[in-house]
N, C-alpha and C. Protein backbone atom coordinates (compact mmCIF):
# COMPACT_ATOMS: atom_id res chain seq x y z
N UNK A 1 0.84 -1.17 0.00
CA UNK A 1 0.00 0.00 0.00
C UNK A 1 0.89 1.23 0.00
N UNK A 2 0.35 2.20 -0.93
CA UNK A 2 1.37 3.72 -1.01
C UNK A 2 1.22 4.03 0.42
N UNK A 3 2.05 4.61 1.16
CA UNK A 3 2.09 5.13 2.55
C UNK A 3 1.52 6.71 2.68
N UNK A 4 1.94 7.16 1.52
CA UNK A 4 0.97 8.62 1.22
C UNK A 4 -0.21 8.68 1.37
N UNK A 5 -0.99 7.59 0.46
CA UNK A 5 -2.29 7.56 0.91
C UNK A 5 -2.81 6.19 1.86
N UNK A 6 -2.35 6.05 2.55
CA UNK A 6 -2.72 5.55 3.42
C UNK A 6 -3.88 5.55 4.63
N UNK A 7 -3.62 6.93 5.14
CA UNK A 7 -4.86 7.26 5.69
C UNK A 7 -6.69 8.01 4.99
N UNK A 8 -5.95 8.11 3.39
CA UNK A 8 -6.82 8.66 2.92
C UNK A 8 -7.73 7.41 3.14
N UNK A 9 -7.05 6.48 2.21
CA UNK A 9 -8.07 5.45 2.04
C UNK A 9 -8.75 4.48 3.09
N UNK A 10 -7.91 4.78 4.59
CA UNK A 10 -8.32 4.20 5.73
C UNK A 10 -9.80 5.03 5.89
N UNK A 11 -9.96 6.15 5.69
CA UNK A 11 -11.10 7.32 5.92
C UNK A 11 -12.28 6.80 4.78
N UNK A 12 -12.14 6.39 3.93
CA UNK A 12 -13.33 5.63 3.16
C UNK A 12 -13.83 4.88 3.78
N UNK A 13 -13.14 3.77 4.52
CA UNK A 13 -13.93 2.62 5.10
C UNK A 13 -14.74 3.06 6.17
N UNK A 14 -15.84 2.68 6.69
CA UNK A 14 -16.85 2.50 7.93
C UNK A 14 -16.15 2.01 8.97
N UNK A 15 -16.66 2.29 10.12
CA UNK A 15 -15.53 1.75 11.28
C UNK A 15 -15.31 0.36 11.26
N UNK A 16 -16.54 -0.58 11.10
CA UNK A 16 -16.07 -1.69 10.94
C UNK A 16 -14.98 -2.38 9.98
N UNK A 17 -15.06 -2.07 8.63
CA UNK A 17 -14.17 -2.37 7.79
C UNK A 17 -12.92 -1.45 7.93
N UNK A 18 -13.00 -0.39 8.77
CA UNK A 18 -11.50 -0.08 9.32
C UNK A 18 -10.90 -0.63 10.22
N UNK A 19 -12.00 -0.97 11.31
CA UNK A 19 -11.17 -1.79 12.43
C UNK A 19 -10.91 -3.57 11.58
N UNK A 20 -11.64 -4.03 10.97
CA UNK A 20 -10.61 -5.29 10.46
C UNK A 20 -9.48 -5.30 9.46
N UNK A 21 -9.68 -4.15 8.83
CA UNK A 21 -8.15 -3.82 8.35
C UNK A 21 -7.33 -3.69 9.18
N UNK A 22 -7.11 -2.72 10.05
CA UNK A 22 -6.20 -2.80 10.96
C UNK A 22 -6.00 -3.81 12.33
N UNK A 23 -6.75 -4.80 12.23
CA UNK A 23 -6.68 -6.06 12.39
C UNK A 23 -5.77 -7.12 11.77
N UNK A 24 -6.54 -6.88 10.57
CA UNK A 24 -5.52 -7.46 9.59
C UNK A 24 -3.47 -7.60 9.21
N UNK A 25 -3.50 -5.74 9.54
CA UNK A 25 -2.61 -5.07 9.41
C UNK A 25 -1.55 -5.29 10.65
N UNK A 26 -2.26 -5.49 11.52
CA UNK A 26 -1.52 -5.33 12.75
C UNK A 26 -0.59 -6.89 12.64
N UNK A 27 0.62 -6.70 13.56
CA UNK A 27 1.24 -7.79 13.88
C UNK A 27 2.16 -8.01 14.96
N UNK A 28 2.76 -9.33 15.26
CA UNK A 28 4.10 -9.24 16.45
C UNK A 28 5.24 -8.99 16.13
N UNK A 29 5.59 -8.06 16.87
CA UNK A 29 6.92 -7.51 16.72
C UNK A 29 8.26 -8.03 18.11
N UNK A 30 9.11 -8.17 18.01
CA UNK A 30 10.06 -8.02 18.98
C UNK A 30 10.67 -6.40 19.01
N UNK A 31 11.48 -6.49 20.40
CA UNK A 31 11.83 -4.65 20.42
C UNK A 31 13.16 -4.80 19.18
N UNK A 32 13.76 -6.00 18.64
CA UNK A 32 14.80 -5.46 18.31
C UNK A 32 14.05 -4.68 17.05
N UNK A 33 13.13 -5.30 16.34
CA UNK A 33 12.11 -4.87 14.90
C UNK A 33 11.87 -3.18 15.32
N UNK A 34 11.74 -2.86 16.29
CA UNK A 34 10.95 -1.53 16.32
C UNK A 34 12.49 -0.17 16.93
N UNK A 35 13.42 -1.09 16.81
CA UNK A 35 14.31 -0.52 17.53
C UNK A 35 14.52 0.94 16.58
N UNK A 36 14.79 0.59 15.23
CA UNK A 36 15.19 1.75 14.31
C UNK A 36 14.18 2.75 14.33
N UNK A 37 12.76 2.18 14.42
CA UNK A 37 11.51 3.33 14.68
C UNK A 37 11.67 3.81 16.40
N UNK A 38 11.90 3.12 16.94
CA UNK A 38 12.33 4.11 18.44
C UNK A 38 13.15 5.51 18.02
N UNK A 39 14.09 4.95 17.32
CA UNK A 39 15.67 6.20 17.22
C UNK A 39 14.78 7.31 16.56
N UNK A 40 13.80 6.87 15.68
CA UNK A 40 12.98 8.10 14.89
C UNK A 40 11.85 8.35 15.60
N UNK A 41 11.84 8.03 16.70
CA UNK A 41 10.61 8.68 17.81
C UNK A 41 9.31 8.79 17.09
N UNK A 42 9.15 7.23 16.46
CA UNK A 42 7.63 6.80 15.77
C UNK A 42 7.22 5.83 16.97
N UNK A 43 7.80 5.36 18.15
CA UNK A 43 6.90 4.22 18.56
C UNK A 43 5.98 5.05 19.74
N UNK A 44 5.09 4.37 20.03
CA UNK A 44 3.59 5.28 20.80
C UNK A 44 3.54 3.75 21.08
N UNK A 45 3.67 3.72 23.25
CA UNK A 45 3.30 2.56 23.47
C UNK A 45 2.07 2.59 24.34
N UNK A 46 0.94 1.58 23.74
CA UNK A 46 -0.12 1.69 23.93
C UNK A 46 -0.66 0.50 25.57
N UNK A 47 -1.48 1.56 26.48
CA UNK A 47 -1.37 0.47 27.83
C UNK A 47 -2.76 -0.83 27.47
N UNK A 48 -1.78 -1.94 28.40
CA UNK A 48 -2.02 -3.34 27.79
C UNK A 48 -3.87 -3.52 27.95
N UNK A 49 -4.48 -2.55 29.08
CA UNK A 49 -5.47 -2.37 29.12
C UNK A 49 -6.36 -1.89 28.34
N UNK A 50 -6.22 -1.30 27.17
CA UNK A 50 -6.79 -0.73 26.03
C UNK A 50 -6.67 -1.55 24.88
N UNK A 51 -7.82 -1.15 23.87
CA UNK A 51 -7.76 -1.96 22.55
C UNK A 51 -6.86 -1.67 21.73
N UNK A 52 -5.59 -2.09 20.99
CA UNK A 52 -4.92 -1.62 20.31
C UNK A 52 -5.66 -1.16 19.15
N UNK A 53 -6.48 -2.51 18.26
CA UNK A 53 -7.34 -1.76 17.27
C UNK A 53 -8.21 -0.24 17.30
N UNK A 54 -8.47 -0.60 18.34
CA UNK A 54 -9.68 0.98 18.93
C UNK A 54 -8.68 2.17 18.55
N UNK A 55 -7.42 2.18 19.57
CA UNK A 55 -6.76 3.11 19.33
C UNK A 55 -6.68 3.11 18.22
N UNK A 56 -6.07 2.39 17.26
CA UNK A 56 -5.23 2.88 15.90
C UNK A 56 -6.58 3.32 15.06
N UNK A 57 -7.65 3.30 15.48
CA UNK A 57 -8.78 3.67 14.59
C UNK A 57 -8.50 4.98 14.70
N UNK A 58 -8.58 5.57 16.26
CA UNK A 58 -8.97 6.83 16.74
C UNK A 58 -7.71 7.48 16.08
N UNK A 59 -6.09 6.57 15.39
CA UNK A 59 -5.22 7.88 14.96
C UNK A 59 -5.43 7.97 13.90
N UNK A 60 -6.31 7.15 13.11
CA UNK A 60 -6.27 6.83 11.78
C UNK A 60 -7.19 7.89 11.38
N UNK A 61 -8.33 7.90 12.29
CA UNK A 61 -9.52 9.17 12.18
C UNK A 61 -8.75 10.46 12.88
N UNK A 62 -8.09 10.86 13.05
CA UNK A 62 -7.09 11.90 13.86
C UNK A 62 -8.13 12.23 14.88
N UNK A 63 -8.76 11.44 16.23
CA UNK A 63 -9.40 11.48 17.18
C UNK A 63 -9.17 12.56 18.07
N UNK A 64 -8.06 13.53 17.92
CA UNK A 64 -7.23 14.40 18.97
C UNK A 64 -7.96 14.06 20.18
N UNK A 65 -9.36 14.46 20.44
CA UNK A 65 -9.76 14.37 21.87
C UNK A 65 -9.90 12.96 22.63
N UNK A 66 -10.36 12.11 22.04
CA UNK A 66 -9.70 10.37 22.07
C UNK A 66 -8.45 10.34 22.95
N UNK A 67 -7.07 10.72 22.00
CA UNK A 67 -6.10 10.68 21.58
C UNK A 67 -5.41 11.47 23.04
N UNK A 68 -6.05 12.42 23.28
CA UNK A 68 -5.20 13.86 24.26
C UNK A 68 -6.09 13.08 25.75
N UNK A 69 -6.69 12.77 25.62
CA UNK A 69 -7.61 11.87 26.71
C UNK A 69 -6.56 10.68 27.28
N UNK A 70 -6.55 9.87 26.50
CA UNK A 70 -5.30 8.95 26.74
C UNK A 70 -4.52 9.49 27.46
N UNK A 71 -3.75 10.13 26.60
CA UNK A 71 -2.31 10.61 26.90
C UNK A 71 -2.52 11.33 28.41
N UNK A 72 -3.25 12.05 28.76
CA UNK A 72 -3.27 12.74 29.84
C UNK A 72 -3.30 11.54 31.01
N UNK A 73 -4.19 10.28 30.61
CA UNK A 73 -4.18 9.15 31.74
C UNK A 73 -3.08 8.85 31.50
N UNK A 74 -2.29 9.13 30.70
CA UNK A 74 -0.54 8.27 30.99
C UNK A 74 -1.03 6.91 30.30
N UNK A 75 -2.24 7.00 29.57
CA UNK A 75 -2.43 5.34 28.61
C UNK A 75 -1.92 5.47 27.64
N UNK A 76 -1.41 6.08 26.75
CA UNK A 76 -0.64 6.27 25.32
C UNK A 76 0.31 7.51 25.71
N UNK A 77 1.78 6.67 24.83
CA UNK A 77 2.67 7.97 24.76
C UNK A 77 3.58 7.56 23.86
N UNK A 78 4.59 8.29 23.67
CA UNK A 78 5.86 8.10 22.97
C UNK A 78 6.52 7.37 23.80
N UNK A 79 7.23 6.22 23.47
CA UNK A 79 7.89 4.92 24.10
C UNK A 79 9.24 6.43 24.64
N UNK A 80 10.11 5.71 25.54
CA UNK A 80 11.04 6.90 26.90
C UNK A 80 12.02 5.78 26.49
N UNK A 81 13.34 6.37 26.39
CA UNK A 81 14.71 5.55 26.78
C UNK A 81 14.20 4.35 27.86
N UNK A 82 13.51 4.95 28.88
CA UNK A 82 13.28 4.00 29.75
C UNK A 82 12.71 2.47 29.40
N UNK A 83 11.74 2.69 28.79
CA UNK A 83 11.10 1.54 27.85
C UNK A 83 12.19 1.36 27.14
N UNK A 84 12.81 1.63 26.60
CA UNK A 84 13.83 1.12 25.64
C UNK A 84 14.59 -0.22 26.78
N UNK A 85 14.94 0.41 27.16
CA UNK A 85 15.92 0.13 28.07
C UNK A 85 15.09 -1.47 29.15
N UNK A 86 14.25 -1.19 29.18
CA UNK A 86 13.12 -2.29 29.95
C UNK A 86 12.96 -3.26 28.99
N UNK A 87 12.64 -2.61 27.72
CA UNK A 87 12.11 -3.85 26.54
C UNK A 87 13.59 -4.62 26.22
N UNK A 88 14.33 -4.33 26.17
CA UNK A 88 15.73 -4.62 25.88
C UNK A 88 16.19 -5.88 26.95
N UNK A 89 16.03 -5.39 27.92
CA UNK A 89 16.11 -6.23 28.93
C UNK A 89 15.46 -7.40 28.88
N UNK A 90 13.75 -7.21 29.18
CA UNK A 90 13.20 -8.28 28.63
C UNK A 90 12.99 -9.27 27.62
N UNK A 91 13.52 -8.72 26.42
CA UNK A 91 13.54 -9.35 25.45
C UNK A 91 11.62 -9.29 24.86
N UNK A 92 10.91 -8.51 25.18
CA UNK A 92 9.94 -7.65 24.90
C UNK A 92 9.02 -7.85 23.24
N UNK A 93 8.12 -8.54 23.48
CA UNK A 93 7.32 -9.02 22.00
C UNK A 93 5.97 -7.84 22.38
N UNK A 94 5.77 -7.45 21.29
CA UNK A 94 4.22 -6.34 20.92
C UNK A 94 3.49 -6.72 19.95
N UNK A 95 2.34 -6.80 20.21
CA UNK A 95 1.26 -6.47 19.04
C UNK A 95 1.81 -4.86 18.62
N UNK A 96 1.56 -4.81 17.00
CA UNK A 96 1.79 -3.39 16.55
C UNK A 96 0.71 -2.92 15.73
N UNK A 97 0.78 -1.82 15.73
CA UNK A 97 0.31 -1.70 14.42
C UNK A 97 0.42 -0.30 13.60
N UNK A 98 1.24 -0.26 12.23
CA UNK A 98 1.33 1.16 11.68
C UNK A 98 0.66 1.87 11.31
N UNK A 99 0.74 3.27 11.66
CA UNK A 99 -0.41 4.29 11.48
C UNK A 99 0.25 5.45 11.13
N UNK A 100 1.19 5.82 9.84
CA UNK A 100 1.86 6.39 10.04
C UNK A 100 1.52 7.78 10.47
N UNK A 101 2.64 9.00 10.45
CA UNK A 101 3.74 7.53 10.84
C UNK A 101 4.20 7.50 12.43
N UNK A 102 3.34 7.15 12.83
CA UNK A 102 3.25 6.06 14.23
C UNK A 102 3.46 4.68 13.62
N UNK A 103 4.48 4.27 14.90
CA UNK A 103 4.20 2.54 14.97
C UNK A 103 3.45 1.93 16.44
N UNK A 104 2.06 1.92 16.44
CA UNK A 104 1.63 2.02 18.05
C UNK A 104 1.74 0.19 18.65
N UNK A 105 2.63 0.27 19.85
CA UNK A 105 2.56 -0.94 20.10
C UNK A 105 2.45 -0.96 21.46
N UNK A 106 1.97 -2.46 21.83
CA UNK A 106 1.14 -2.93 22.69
C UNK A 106 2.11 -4.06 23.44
N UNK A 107 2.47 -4.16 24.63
CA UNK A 107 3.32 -5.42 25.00
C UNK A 107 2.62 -6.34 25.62
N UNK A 108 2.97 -7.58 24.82
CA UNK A 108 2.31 -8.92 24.92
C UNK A 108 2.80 -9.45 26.06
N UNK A 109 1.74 -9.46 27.18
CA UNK A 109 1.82 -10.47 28.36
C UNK A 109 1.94 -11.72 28.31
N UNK A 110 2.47 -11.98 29.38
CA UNK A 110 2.73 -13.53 29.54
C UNK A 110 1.32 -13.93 30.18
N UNK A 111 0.47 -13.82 30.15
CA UNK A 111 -0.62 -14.65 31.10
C UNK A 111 -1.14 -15.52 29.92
């Protein structure tokens, strides 16, 4: 898919056929995969308590108030050295999913 239009054509679909695209779209990542998008301050890590799909709808629709809602609970942000540094350690697997250009990911629990 052109990455230019990417969100255009995400904005055609109805929410449903957006949220299974980005269903579709989404996948597992390890931190080393997302490491080069860290250095370019694209990763947005999303808390394990929230829908990843939901979110990536709300960036795909540019939700700002969604979006600034989150962020203020400290549920979505730009991944911190710190996370770097944690995921590294752990050896750290995510659901992702690209929105550019965000890469929003989600860390996969062990339960």
């Amino acid at each position: 898919m052109d990455l230019e239009n990417f969100q255009d054509e995400k904005l055609e679909l109805n929410a449903e056929e957006l949220r299974q695209t980005l269903n579709i779209e989404s996948g597992k990542l390890t931190w080393q995969e997302l490491q080069v998008h860290f250095a370019r301050g694209a990763v947005v890590a999303i808390n394990p308590q929230l829908d990843l799909i939901d979110v990536s709808a709300k960036f795909v629709n540019d939700d700002k108030h969604a979006i600034e809602a989150w962020m203020n609970k400290k549920q979505i942000g730009r991944a911190t050295d710190a996370d770097a540094i944690r995921w590294l350690k752990n050896k750290t697997e995510f659901w992702a999913v690209v929105v550019p250009p965000w890469v929003l990911v989600q860390e996969i629990s062990d339960q």
